[in-house]
N, C-alpha and C. Protein backbone atom coordinates (compact mmCIF):
# COMPACT_ATOMS: atom_id res chain seq x y z
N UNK A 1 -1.37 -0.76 110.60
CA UNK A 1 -2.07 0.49 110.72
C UNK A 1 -1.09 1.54 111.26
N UNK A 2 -0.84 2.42 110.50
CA UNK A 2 0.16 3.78 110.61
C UNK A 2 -1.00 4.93 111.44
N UNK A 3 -0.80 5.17 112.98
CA UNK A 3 -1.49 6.36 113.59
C UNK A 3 -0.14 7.43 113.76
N UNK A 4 -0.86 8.51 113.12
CA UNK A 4 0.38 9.68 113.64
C UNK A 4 -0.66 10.50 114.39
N UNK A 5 0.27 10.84 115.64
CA UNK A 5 -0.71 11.44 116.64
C UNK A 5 -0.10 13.04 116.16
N UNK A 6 -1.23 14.02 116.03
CA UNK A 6 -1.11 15.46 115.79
C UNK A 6 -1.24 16.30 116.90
N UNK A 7 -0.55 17.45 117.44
CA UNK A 7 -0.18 18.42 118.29
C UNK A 7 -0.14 19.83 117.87
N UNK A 8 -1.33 20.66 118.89
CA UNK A 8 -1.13 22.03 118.37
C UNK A 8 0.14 22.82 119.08
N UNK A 9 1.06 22.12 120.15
CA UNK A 9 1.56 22.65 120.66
C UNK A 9 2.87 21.75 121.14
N UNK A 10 3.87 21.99 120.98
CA UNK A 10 5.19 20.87 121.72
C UNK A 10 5.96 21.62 123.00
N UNK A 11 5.24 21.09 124.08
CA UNK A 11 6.13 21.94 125.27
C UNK A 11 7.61 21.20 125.78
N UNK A 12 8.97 21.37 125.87
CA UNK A 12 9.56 21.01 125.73
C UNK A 12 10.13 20.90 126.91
N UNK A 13 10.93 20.46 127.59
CA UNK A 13 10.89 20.58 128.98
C UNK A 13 9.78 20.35 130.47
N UNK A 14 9.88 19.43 131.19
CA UNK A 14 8.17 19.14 131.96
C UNK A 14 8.38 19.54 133.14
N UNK A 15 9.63 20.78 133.58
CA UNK A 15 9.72 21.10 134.96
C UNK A 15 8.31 21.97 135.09
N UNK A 16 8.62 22.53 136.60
CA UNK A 16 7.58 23.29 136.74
C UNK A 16 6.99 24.46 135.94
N UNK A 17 7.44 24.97 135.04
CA UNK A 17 7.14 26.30 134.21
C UNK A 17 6.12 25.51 132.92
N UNK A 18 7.26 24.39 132.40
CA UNK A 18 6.61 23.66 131.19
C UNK A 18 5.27 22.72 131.35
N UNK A 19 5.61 22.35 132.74
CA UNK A 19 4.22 21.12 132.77
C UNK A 19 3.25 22.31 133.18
N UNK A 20 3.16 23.81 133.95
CA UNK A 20 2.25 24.66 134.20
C UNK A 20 1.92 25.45 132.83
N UNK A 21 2.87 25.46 131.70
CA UNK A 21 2.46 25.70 130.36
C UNK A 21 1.30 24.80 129.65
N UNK A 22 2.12 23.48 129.45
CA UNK A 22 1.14 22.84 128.61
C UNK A 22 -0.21 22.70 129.28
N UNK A 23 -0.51 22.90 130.71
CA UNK A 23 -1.79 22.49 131.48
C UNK A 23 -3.02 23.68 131.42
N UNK A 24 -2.21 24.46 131.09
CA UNK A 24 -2.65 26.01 130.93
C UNK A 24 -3.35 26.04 128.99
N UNK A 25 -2.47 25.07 128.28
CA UNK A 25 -2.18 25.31 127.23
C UNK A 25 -3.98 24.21 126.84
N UNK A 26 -3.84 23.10 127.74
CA UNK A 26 -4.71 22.04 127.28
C UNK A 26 -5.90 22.62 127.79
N UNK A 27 -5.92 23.26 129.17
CA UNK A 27 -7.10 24.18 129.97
C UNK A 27 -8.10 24.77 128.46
N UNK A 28 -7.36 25.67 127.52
CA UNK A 28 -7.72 26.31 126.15
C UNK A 28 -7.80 25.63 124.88
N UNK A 29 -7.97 24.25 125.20
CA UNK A 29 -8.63 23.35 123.96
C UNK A 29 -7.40 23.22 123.33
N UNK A 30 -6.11 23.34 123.33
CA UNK A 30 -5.54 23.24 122.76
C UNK A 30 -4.43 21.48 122.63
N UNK A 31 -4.13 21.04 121.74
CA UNK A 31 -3.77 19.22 121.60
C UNK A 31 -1.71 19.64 122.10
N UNK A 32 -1.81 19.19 123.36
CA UNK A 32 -0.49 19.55 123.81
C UNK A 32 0.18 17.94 123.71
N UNK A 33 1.79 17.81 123.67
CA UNK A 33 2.33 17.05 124.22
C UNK A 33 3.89 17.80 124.81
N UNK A 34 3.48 16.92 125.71
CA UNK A 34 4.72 17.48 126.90
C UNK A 34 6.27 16.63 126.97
N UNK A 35 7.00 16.96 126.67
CA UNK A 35 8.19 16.64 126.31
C UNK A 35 9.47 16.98 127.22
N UNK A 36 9.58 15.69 128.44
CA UNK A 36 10.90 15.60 129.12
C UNK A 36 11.90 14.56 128.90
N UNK A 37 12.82 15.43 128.60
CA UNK A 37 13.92 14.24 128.30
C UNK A 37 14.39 12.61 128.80
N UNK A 38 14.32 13.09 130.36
CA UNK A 38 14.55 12.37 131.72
C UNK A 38 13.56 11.47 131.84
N UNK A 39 12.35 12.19 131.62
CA UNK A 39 11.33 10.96 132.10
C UNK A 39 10.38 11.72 133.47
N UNK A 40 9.35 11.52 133.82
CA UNK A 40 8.90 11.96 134.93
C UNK A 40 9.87 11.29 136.46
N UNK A 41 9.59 12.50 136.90
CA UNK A 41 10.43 12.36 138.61
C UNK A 41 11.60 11.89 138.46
N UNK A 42 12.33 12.67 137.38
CA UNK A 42 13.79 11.97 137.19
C UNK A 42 14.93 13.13 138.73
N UNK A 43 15.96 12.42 138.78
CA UNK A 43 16.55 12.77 139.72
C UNK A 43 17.42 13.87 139.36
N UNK A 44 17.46 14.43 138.33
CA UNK A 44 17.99 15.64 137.82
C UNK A 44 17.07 16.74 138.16
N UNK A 45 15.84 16.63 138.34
CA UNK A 45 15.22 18.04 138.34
C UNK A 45 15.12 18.62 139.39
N UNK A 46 14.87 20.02 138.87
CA UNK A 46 15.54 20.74 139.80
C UNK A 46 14.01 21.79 140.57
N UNK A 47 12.91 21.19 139.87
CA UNK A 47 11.69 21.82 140.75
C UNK A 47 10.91 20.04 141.53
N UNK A 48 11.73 19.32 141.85
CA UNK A 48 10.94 17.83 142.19
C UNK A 48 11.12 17.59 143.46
N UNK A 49 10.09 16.77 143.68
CA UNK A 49 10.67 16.02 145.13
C UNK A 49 10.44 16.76 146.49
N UNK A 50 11.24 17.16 147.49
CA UNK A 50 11.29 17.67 148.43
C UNK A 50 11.94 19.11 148.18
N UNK A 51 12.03 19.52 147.00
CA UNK A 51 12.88 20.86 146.83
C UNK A 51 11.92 21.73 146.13
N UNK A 52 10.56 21.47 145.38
CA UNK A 52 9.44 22.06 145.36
C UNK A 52 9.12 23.35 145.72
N UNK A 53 9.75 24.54 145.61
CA UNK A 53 9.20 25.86 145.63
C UNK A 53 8.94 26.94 145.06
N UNK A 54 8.10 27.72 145.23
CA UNK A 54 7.41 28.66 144.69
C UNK A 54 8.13 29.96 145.54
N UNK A 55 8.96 30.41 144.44
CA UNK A 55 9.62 31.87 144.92
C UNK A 55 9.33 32.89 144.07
N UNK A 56 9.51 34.04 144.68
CA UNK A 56 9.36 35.19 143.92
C UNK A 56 10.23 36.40 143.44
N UNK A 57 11.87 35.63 143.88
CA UNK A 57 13.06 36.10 143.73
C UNK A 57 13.83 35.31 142.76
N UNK A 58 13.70 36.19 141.31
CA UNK A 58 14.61 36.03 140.48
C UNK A 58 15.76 36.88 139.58
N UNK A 59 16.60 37.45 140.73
CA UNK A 59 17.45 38.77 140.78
C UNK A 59 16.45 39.90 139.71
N UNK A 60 17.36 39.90 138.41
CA UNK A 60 16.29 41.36 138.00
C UNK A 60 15.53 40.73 136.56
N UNK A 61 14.99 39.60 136.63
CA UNK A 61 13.96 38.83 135.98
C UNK A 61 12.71 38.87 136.78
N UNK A 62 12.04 40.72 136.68
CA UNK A 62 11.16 40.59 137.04
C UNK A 62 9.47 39.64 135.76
N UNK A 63 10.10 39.33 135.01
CA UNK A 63 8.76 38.13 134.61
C UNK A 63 8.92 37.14 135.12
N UNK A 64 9.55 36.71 135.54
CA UNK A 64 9.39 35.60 136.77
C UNK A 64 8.86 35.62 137.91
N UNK A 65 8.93 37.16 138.27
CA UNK A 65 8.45 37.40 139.60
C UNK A 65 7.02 37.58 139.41
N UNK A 66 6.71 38.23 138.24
CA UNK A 66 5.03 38.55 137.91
C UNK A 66 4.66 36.87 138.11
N UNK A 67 5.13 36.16 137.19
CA UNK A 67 4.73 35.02 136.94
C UNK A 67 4.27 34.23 138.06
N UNK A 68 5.60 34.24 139.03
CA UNK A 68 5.15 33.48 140.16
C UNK A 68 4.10 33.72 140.75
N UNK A 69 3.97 35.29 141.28
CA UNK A 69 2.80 35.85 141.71
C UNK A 69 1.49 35.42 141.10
N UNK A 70 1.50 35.49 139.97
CA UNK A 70 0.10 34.68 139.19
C UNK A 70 0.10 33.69 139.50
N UNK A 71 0.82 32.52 139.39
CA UNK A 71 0.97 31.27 139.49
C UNK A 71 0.60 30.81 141.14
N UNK A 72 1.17 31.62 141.78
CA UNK A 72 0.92 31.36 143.25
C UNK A 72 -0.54 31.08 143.90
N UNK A 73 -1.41 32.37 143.79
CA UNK A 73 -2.93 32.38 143.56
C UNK A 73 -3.12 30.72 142.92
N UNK A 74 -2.87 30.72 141.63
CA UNK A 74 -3.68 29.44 141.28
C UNK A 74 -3.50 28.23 141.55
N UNK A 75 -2.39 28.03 142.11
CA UNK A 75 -2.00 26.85 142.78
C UNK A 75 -2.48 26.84 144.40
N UNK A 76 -2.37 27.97 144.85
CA UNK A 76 -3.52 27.47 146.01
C UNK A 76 -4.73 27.03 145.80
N UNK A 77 -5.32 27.85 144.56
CA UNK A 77 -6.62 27.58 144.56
C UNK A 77 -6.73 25.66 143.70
N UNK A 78 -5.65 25.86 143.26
CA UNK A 78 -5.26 24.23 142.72
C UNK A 78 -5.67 22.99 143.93
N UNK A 79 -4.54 23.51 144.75
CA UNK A 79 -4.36 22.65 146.31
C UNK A 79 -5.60 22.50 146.90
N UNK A 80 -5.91 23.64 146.99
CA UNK A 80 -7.74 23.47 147.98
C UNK A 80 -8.37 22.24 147.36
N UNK A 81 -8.49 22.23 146.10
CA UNK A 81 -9.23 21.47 145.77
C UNK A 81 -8.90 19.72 144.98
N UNK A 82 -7.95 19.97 145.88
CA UNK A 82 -7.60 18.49 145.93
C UNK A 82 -7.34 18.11 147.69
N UNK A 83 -7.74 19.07 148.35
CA UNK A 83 -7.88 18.73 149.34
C UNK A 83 -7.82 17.68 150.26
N UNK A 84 -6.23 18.00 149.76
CA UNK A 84 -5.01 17.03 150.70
C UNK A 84 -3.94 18.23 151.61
N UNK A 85 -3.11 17.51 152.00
CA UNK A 85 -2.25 18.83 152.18
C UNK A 85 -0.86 18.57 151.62
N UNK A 86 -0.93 19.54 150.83
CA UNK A 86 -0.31 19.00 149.67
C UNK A 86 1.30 20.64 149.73
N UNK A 87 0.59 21.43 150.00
CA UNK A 87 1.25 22.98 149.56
C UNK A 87 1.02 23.58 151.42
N UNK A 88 2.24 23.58 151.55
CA UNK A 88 3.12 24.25 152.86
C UNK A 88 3.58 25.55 152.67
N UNK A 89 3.24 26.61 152.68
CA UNK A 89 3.71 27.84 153.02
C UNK A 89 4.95 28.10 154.01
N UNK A 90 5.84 28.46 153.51
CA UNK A 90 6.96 28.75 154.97
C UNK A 90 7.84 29.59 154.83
N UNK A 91 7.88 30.40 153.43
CA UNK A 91 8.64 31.55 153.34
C UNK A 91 9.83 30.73 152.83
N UNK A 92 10.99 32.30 152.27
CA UNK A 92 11.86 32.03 151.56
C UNK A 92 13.09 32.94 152.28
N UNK A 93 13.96 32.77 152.38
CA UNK A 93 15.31 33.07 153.00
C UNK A 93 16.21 33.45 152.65
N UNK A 94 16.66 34.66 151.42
CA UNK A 94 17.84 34.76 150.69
C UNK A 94 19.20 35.65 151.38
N UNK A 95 20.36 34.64 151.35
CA UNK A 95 21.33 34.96 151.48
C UNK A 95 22.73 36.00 150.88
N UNK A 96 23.01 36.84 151.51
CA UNK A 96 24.28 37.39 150.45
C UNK A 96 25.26 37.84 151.28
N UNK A 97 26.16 37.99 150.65
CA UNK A 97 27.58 38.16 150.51
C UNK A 97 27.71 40.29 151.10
N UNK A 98 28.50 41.09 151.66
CA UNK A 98 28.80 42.55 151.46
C UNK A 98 28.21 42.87 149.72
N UNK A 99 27.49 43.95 149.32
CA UNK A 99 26.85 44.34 147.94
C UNK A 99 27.33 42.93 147.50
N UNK A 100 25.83 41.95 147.64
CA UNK A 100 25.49 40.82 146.69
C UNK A 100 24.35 41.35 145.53
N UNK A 101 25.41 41.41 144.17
CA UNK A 101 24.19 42.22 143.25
C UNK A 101 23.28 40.92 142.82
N UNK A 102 23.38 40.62 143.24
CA UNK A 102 22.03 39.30 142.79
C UNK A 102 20.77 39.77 144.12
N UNK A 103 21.38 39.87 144.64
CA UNK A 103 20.39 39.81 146.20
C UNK A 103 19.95 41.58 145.96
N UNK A 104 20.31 42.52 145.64
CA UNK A 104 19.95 43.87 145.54
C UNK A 104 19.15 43.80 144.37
N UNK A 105 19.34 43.13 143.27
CA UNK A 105 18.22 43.12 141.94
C UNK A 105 17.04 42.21 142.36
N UNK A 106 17.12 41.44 143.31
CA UNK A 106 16.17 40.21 143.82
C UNK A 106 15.23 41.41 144.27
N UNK A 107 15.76 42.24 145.76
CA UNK A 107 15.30 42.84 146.31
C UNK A 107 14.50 44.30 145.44
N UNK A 108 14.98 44.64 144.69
CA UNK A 108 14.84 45.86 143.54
C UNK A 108 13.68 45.48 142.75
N UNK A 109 13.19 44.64 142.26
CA UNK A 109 12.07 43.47 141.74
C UNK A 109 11.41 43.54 142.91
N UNK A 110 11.52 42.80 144.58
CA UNK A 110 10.31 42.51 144.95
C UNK A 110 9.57 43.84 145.54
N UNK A 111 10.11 44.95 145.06
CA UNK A 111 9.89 46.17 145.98
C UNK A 111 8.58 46.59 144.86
N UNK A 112 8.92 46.82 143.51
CA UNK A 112 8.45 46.80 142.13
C UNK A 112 7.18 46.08 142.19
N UNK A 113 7.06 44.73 142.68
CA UNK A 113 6.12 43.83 142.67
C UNK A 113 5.44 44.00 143.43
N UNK A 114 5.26 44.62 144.19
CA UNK A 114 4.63 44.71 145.79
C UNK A 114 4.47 43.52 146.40
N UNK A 115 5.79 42.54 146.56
CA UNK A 115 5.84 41.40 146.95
C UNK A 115 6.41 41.63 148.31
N UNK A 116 5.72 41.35 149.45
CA UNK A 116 5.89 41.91 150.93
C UNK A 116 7.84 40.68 151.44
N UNK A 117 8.51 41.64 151.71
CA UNK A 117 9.63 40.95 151.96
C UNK A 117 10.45 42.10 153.34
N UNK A 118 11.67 41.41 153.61
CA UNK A 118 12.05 42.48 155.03
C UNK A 118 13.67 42.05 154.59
N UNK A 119 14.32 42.96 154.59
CA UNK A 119 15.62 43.08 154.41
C UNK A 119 16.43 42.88 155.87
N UNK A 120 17.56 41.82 156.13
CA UNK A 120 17.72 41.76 157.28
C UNK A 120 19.14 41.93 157.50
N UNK A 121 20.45 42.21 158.64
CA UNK A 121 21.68 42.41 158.20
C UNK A 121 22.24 41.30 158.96
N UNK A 122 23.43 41.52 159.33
CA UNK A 122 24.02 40.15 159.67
C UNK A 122 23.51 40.26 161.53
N UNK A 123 23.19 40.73 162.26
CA UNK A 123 22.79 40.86 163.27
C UNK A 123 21.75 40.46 163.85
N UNK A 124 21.13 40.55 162.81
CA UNK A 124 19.53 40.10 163.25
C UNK A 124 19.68 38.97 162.58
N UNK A 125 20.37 38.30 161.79
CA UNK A 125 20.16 36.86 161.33
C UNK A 125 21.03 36.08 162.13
N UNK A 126 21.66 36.62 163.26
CA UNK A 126 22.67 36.17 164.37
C UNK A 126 21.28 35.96 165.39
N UNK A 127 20.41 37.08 165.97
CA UNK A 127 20.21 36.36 166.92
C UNK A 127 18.76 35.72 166.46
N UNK A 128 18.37 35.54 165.07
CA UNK A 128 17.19 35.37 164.61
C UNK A 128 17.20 33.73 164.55
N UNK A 129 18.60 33.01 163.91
CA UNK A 129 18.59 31.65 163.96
C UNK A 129 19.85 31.66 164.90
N UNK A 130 20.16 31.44 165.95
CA UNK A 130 21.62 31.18 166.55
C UNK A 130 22.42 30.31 166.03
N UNK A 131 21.18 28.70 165.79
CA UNK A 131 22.03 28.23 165.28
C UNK A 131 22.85 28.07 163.84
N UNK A 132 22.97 28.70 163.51
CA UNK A 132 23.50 28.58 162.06
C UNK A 132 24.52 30.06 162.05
N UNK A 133 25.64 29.50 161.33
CA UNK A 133 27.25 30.64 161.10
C UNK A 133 26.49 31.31 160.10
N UNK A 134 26.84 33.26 160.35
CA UNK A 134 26.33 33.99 159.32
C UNK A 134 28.06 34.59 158.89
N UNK A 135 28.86 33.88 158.86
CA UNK A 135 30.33 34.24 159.15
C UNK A 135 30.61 34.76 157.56
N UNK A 136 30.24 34.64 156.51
CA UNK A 136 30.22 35.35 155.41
C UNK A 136 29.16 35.96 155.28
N UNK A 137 28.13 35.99 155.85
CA UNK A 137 26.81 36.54 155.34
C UNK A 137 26.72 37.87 155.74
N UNK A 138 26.22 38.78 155.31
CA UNK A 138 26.52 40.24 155.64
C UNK A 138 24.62 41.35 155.27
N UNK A 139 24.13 39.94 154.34
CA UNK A 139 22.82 40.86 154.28
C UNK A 139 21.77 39.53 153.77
N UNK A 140 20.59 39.88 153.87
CA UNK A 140 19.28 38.83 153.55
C UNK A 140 18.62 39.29 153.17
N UNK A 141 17.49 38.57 152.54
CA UNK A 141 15.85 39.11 152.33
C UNK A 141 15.11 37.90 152.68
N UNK A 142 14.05 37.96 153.42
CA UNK A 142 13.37 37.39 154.27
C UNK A 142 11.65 37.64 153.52
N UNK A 143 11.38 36.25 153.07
CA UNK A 143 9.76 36.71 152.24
C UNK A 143 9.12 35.45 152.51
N UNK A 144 7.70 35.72 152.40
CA UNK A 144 6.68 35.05 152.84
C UNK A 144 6.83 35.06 154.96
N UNK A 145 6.25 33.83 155.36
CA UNK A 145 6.38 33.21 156.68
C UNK A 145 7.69 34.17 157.17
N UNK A 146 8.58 33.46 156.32
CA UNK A 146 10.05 33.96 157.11
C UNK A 146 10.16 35.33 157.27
N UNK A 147 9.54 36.39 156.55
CA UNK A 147 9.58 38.03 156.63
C UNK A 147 8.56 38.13 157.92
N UNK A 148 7.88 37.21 157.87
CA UNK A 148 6.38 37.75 159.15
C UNK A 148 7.12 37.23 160.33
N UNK A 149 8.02 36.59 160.27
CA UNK A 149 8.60 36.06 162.03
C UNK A 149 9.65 37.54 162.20
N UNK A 150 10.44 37.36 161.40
CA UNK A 150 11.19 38.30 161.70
C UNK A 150 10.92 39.41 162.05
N UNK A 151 9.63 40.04 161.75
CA UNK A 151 9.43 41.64 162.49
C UNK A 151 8.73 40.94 163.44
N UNK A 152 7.70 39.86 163.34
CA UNK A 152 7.27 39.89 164.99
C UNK A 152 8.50 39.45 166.26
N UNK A 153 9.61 38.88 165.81
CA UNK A 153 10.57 38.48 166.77
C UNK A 153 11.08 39.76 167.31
N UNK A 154 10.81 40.82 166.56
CA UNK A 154 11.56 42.08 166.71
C UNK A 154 10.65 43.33 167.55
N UNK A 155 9.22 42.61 167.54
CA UNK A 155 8.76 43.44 168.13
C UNK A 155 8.66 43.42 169.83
C-alpha cells in the first residue's frame, strides 16, 4: 500500500520563526509539515535550550521588530495557559562599540516601534553592573526589565 501524505504548506526550517509559522499556519486549517534538517532540539540551534529569547532589536529590520512585538503578546497569552512557568521576563542588554551602527539602527527601530528602551553610556554601565569590564564598551540599549532598573537605580 503506497500512502503519499499531501501538504498545503512546507515550512522549512523549525527554529523559532518557522515552528511559530507553521502553528499559525495549522491554527487556519491549513495541512502543514514542518521541516528541520537537524532534527528537534538539535545542538546547532540557535533559538533552543537555555538561549530562548524574545527580542525586539534587529538593527534596521524593523519587521522583525513589529513581529516580535506581535509575537510577544501571544506567547504570553500562550504561557498563561499552560500554566507552568515556563516564560521569564528579564530584559535585554545591547552592547556597542564608539558609533556602533548596528546598535544606532537597533535603537532607530525601537524608537519607531514604541518599544520602551533607555540608552545608557559607558558610565552608568560602570556603576550599574561593577562587576563586569565596559573597557571597549562606550554605549548600550537597555529594554524590557533591564531599561526599568536602570532609571530606577538612577533615581
Amino acid at each position: 500500500m503506497n500512502v503519499t501524505k499531501t501538504y498545503d504548506v512546507a515550512v522549512i526550517g523549525a527554529g523559532v520563526f518557522g515552528a511559530w509559522a507553521a502553528w499559525h499556519l495549522a491554527k487556519r486549517g491549513k495541512k502543514v509539515v514542518l521541516i528541520e534538517a537537524y532534527g528537534p532540539a538539535h545542538a546547532r540551534a540557535s533559538s533552543g535550550g537555555e538561549s530562548r529569547i524574545i527580542r525586539m532589536g534587529y538593527g534596521a529590520d524593523e519587521l522583525y521588530t513589529v513581529w516580535s512585538q506581535n509575537s510577544l503578546v501571544q506567547w504570553k497569552k500562550f504561557f498563561a495557559g499552560a500554566q507552568q512557568p515556563l516564560f521569564h521576563e528579564t530584559g535585554v542588554l545591547w552592547l556597542g562599540a564608539s558609533n556602533d551602527s548596528q546598535l544606532r539602527r537597533t535603537a532607530t527601530v525601537l524608537r519607531r516601534c514604541n518599544v520602551p528602551f533607555e540608552e545608557l553610556d559607558q558610565a552608568v554601565l560602570e556603576k550599574k553592573y561593577p562587576q563586569v569590564s565596559f573597557e571597549d564598551v562606550r554605549t548600550a540599549a537597555g529594554s524590557g526589565r533591564s531599561g526599568r532598573r536602570s532609571r530606577e537605580a538612577r533615581r
